[in-house]
Protein backbone atom coordinates (compact mmCIF):
# COMPACT_ATOMS: atom_id res chain seq x y z
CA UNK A 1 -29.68 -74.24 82.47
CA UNK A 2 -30.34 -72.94 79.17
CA UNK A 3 -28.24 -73.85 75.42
CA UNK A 4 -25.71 -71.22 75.20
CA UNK A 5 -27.23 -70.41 72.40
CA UNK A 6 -30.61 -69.42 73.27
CA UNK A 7 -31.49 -65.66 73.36
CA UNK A 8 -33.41 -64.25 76.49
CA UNK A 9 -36.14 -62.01 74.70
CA UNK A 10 -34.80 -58.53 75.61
CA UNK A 11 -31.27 -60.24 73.78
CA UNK A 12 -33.14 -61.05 70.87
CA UNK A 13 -34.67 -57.89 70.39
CA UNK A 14 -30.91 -55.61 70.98
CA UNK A 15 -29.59 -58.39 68.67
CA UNK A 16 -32.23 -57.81 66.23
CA UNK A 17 -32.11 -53.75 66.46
CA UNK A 18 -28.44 -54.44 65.77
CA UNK A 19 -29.09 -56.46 62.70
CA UNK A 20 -31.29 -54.04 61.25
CA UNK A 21 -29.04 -51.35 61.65
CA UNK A 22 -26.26 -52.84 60.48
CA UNK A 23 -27.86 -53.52 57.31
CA UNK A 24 -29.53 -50.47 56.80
CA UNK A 25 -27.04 -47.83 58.20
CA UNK A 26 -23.89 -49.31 57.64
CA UNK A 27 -24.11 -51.57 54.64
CA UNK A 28 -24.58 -48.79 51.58
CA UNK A 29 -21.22 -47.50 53.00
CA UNK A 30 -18.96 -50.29 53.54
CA UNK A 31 -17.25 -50.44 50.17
CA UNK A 32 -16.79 -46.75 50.31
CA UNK A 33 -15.23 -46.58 53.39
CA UNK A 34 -13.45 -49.11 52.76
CA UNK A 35 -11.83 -47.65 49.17
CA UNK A 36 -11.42 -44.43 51.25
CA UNK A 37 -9.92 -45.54 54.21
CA UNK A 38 -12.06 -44.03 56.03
CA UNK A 39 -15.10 -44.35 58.75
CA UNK A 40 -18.05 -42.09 57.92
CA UNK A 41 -18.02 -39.38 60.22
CA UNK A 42 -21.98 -39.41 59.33
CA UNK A 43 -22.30 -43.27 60.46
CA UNK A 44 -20.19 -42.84 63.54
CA UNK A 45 -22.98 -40.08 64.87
CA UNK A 46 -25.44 -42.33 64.37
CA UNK A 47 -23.97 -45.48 66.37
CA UNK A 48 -23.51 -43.12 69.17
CA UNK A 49 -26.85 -42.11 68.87
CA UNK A 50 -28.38 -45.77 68.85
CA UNK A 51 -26.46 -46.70 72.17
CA UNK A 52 -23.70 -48.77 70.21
CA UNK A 53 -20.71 -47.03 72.56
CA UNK A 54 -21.67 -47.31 75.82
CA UNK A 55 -23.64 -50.73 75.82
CA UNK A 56 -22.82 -51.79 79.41
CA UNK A 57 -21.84 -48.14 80.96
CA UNK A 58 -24.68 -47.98 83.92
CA UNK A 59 -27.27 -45.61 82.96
CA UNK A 60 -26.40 -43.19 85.63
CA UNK A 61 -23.64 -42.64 83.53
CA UNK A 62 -26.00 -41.88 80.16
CA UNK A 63 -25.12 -45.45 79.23
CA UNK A 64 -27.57 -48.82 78.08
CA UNK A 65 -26.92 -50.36 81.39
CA UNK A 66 -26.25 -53.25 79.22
CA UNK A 67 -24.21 -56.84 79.70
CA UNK A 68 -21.31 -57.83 78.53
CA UNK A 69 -22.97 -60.32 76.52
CA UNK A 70 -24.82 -58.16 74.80
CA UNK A 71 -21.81 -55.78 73.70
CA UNK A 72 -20.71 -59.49 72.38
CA UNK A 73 -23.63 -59.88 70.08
CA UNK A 74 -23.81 -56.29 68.79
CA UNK A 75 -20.17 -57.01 67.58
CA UNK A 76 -20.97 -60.01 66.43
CA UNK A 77 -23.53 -58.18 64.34
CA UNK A 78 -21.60 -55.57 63.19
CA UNK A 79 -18.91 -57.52 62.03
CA UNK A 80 -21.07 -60.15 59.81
CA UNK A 81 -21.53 -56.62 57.37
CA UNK A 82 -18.25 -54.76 58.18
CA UNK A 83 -15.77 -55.58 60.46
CA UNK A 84 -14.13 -52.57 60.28
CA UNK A 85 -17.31 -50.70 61.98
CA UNK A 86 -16.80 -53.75 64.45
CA UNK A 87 -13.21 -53.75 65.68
CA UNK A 88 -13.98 -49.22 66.30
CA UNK A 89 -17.28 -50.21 68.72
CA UNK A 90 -15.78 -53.75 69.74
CA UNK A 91 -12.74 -51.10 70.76
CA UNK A 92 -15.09 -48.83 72.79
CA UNK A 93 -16.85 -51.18 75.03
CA UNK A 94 -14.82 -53.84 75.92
CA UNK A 95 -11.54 -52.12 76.27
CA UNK A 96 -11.76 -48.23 77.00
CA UNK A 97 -15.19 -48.08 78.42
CA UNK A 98 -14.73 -50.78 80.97
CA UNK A 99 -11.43 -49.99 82.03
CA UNK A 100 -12.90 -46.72 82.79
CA UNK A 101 -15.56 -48.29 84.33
CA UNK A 102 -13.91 -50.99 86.75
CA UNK A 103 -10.40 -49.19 87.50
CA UNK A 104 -11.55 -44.87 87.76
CA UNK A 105 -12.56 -43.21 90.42
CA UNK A 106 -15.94 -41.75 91.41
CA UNK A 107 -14.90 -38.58 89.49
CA UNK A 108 -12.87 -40.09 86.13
CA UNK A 109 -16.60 -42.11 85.96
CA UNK A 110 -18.45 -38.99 86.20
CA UNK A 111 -16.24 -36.93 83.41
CA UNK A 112 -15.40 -39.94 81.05
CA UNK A 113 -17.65 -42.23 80.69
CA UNK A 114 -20.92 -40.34 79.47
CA UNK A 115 -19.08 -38.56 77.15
CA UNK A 116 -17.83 -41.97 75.82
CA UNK A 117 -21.20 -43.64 75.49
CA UNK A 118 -22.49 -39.99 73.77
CA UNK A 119 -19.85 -38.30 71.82
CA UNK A 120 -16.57 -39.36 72.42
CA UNK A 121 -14.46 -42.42 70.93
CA UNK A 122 -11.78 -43.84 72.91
CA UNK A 123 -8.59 -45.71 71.97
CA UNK A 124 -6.18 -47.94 74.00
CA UNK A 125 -2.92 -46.72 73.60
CA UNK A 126 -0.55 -50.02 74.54
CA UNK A 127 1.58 -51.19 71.86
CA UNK A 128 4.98 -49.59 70.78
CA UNK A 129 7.37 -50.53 68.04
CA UNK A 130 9.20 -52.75 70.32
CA UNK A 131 6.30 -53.87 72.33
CA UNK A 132 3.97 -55.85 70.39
CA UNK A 133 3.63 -59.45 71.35
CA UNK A 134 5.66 -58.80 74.41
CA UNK A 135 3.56 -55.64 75.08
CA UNK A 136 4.65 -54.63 78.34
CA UNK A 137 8.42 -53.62 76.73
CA UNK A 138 7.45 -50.11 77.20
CA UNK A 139 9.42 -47.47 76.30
CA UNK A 140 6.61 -44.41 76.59
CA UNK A 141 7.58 -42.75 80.37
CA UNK A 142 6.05 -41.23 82.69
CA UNK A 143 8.16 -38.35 85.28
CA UNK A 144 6.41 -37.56 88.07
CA UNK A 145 6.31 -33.66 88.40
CA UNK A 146 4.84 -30.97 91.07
CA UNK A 147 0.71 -31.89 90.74
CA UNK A 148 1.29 -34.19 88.32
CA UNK A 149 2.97 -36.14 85.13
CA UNK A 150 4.92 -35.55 82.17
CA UNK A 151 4.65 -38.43 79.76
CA UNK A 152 6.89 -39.11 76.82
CA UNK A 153 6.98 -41.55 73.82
CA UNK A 154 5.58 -42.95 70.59
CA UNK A 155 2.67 -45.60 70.44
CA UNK A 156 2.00 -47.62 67.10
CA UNK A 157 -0.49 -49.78 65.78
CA UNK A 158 -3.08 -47.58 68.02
CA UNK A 159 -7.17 -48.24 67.04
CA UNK A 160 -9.63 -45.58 66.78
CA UNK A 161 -6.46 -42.93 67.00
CA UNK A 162 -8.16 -40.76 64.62
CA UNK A 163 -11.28 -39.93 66.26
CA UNK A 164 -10.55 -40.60 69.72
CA UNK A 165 -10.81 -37.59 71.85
CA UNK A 166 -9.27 -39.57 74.88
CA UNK A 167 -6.52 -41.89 74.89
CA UNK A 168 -6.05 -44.64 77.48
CA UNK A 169 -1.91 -44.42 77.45
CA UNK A 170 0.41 -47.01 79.34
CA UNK A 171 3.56 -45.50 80.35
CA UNK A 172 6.89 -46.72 82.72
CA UNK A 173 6.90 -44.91 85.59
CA UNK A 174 9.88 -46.66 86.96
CA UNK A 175 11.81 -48.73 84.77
CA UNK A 176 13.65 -50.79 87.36
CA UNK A 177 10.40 -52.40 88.61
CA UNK A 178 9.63 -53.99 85.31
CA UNK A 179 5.97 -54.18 84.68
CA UNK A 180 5.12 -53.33 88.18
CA UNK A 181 6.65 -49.61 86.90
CA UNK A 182 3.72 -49.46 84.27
CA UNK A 183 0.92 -46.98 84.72
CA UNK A 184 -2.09 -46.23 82.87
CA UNK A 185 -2.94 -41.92 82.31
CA UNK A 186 -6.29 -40.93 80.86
CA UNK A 187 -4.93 -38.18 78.46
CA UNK A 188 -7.40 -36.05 76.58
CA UNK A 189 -7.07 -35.30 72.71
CA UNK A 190 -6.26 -31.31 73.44
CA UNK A 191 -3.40 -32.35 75.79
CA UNK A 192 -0.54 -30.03 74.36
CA UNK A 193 2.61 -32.42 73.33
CA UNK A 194 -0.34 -35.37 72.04
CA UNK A 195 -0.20 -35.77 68.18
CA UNK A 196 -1.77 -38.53 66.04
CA UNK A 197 0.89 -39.39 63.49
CA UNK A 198 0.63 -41.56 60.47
CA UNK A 199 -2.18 -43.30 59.73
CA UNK A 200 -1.33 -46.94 58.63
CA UNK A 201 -2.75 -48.55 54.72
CA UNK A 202 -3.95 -51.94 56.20
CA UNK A 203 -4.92 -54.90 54.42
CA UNK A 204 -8.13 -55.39 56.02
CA UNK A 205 -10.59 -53.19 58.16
CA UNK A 206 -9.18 -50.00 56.15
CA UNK A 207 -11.94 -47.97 57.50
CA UNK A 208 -11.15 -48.48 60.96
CA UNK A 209 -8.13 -45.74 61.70
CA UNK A 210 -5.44 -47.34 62.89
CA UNK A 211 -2.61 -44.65 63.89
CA UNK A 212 0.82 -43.18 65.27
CA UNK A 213 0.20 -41.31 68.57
CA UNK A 214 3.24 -39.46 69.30
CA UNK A 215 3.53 -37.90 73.06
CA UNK A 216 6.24 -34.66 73.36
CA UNK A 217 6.57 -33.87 77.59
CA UNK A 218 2.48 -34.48 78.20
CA UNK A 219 1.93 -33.00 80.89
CA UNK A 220 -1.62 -34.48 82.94
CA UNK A 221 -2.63 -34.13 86.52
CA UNK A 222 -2.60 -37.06 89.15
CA UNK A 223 -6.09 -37.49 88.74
CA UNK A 224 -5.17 -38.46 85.13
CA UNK A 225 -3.61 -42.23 87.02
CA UNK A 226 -6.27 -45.09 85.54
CA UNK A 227 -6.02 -47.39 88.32
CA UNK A 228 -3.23 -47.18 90.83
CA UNK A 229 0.87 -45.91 89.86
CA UNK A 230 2.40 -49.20 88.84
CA UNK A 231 -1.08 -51.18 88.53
CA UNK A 232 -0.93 -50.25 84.17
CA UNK A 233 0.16 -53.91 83.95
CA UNK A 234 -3.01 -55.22 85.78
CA UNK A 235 -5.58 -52.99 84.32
CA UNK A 236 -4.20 -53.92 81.11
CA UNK A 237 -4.33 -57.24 81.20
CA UNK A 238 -7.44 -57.82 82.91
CA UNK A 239 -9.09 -55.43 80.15
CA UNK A 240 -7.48 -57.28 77.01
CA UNK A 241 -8.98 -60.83 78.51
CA UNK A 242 -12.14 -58.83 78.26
CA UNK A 243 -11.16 -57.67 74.58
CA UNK A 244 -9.98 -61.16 73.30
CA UNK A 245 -14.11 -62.24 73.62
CA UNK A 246 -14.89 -59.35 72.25
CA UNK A 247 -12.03 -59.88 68.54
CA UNK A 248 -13.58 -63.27 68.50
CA UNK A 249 -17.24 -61.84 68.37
CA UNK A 250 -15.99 -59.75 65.57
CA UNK A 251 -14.19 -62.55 63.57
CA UNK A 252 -17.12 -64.89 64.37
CA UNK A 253 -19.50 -62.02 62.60
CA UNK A 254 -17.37 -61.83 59.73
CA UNK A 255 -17.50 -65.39 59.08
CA UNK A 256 -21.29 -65.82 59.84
CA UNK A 257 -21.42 -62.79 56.93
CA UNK A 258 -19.45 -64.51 54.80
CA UNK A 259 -21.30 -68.19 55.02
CA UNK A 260 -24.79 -66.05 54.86
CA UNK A 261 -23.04 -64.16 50.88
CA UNK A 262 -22.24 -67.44 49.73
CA UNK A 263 -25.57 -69.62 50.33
CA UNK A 264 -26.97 -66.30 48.83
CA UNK A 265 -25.03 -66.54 45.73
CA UNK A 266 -25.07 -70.63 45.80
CA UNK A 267 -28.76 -70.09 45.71
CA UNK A 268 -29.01 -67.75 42.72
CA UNK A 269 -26.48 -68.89 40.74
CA UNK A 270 -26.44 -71.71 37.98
CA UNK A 271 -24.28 -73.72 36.05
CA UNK A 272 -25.39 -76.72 34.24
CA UNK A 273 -28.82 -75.90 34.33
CA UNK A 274 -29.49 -75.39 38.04
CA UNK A 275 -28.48 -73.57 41.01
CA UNK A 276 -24.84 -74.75 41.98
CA UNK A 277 -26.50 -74.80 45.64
CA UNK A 278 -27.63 -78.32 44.48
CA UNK A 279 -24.37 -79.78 43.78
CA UNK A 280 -22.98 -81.85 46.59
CA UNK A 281 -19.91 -80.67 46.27
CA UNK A 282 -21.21 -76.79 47.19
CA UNK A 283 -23.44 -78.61 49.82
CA UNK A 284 -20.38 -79.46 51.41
CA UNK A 285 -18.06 -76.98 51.46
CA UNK A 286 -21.41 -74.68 52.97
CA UNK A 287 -21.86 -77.53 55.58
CA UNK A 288 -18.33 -77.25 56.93
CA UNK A 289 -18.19 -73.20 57.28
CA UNK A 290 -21.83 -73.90 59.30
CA UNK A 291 -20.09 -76.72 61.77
CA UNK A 292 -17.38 -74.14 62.26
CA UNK A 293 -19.14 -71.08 63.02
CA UNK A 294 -21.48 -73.07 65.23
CA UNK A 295 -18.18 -74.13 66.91
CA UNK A 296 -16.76 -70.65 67.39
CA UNK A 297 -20.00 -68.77 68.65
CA UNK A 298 -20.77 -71.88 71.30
CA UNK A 299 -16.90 -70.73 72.12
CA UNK A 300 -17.25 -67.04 72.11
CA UNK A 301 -21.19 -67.17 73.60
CA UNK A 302 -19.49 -69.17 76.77
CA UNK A 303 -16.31 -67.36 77.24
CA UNK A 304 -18.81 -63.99 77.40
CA UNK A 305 -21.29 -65.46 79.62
CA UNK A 306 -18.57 -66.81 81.59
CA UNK A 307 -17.22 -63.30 81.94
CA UNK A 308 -21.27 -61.53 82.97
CA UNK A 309 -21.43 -64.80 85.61
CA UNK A 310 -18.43 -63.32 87.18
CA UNK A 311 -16.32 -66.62 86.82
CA UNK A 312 -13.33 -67.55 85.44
CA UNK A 313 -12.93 -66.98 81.62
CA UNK A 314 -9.12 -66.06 80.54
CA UNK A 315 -8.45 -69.52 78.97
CA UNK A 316 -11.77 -69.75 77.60
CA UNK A 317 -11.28 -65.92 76.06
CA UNK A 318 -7.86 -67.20 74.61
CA UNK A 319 -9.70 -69.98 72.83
CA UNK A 320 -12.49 -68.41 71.42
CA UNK A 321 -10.03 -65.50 69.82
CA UNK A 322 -7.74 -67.97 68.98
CA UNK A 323 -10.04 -70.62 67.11
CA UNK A 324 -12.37 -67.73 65.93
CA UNK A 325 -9.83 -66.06 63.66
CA UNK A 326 -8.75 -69.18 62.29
CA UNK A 327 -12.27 -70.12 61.14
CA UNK A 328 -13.05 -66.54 59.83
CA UNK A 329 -10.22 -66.61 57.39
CA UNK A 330 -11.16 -69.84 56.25
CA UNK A 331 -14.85 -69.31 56.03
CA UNK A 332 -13.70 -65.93 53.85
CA UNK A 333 -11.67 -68.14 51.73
CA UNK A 334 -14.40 -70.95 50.91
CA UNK A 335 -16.96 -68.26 50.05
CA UNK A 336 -14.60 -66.91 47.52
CA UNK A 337 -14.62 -70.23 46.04
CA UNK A 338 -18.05 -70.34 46.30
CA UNK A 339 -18.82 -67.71 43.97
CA UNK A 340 -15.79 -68.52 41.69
CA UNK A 341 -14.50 -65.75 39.53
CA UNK A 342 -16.51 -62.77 40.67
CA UNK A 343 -15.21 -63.41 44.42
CA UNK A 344 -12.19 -62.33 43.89
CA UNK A 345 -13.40 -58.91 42.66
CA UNK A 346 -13.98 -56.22 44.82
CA UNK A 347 -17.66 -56.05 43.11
CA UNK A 348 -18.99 -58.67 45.36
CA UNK A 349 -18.29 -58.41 49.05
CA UNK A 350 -16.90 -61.18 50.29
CA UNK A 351 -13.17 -60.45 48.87
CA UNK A 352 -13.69 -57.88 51.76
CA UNK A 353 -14.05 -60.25 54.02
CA UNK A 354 -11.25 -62.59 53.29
CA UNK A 355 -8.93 -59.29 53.81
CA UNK A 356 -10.39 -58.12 56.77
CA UNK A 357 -9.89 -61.76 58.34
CA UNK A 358 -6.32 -61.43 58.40
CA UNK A 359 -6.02 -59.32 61.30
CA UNK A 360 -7.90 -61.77 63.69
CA UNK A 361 -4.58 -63.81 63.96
CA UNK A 362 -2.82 -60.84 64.84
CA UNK A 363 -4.41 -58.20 66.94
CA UNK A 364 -4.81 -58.49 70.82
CA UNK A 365 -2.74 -61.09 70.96
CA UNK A 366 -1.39 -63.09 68.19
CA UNK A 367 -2.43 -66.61 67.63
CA UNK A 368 0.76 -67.86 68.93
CA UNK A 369 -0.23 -65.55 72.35
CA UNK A 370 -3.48 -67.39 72.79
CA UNK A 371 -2.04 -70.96 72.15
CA UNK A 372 0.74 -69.99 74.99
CA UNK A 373 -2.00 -68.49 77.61
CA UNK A 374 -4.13 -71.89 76.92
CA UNK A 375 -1.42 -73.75 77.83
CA UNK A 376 -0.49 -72.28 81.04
CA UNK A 377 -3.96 -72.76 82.03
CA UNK A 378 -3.21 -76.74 80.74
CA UNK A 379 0.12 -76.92 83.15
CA UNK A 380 -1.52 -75.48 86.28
């Protein structure tokens, strides 16, 4: 058996082409996407181009025929320079492009999923006003209709809404069955009745969209059904396990970015007549962030190759989410201190950071949502 942490060559190479892009590509851009709100539509041709979207769709399908794993450490990557990039291709590949994947058919493999490693971004369309936390209080229906559905309802909070060109939607197709009523419907951009609404100012990871869908009497075919009718509620959760490795990738990225600014700065910087690097004090605080991101990716590197092995991973996925957001933020924090004053201006980037760490408590399941899913797994 080998560490968890020890690359296979053809790993360290993807993580390494990763790196290099990420730094090259993406970094120039990340405070002006970030002041704009906005991803470059420029950058986002060029991730598609370098595989970035489709890392484990089979190459029969025009994807990398990549592992899980490996979608882990690209995230991972992404996220140490700009999270926001992250969460759009964490988004991609571990939620739309594998539900495609393991739940379509023959045919929904052969239309979607080349398009989504090549030109088309997808978003997962789950969370409503009233359904956040408790994300299976849908209100978003589905009527079934002569050779097909009409869907109506109004999704929030929704990822990539802005450039997706297909929407993963969960909709109630009977009410009185509870979840077992919830379906999933592959619903194209074009789809007349399917607006993208507001776009939300965030905090953090401004330049990933995150937007209003709005659905007026959609009408899609049965071949649209993701899945089975009334199976939404298992495709869903089975794909947001997936996704809770792949949030804690990103927030274990950010942090590892963070930690890599401040013994940058630490280095350079001096007070006193030398570089504050060689105060103990600085030597400590640095030496702390290190234990904990050690801690999260041994969490996050096991939950994913948990996951490729085939074995069971939920509670380990709930973990590494869960203690991976909590050391991001704080990470974010001590760098600030790190480089004092000019931290907390938006001239240096780790005040970036600290506001893009917010989220990780939050999204795909709240902090509170991981701590009850570990303990279920403690009471069994």
């Amino acid at each position: 058996m080998q560490p968890l942490t020890q690359l296979s060559e053809e790993e360290q190479m993807f993580r390494d082409v990763v790196r290099r892009f990420a730094r090259q590509e993406i970094a120039p851009l990340v405070r002006k996407m970030d002041e704009e709100a906005k991803l470059d539509s420029g950058l986002l041709r060029k991730i598609f181009a370098q595989g970035f979207m489709g890392i484990d769709v089979p190459e029969e399908y025009g994807g990398q025929g990549g592992s899980f794993f490996q979608s882990v450490l690209m995230i991972e990557e992404l996220a140490a320079v700009d999270p926001a990039v992250s969460v759009c291709v964490d988004v991609q590949n571990t939620l739309v492009n594998n539900a495609v994947r393991i739940w379509g058919t023959p045919e929904q493999r052969e239309k979607y999923l080349g398009r989504l490693a090549g030109d088309m971004v997808g978003s997962y369309a789950l969370s409503e006003a009233g359904a956040g936390s408790d994300a299976f209080s849908l209100t978003a229906s589905a009527r079934k209709v002569d050779g097909g559905w009409v869907i109506d309802g109004q999704k929030l909070w929704i990822t990539n809404a802005a450039e997706a060109g297909l929407f993963l939607v969960f909709a109630t197709v009977d009410a009185s069955l509870g979840h077992k009523g919830i379906t999933c419907f592959l619903v194209e951009r074009e789809s007349e009745g399917l607006s993208v609404g507001k776009k939300e100012d965030k905090l953090g990871i401004r330049a990933s969209s995150t937007c209003e869908v709005v659905l007026n009497r959609v009408w899609v075919g049965d071949d649209a059904v993701l899945g089975e009718v009334g199976k939404g509620y298992k495709v869903a959760i089975e794909t947001l396990n997936e996704g809770r490795i792949g949030i804690g990738a990103q927030m274990l990225g950010l942090a590892q970015g963070a930690l890599d600014h401040a013994v940058g700065y630490a280095k350079q910087r001096k007070q006193f007549g030398k570089a504050i690097v060689e105060f103990q004090g600085v030597q400590f605080t640095l030496a702390e962030c290190a234990v904990e991101i050690e801690a999260a990716r041994l969490l996050v590197y096991n939950a994913a190759r948990l996951r490729d092995a085939g074995q069971e991973f939920v509670q380990q996925a709930a973990m590494a989410k869960y203690y991976a957001s909590i050391i991001a933020e704080n990470v974010a924090s001590r760098a600030i201190e790190v480089f004092g004053g000019v931290g907390f201006t938006k001239e240096y980037p780790v005040e970036k950071l600290y506001r893009d760490a917010k989220i990780g408590r939050i999204y795909e399941g709240t902090s509170n949502m991981q701590r009850v899913v570990i303990a279920k797994h403690l009471m069994r």
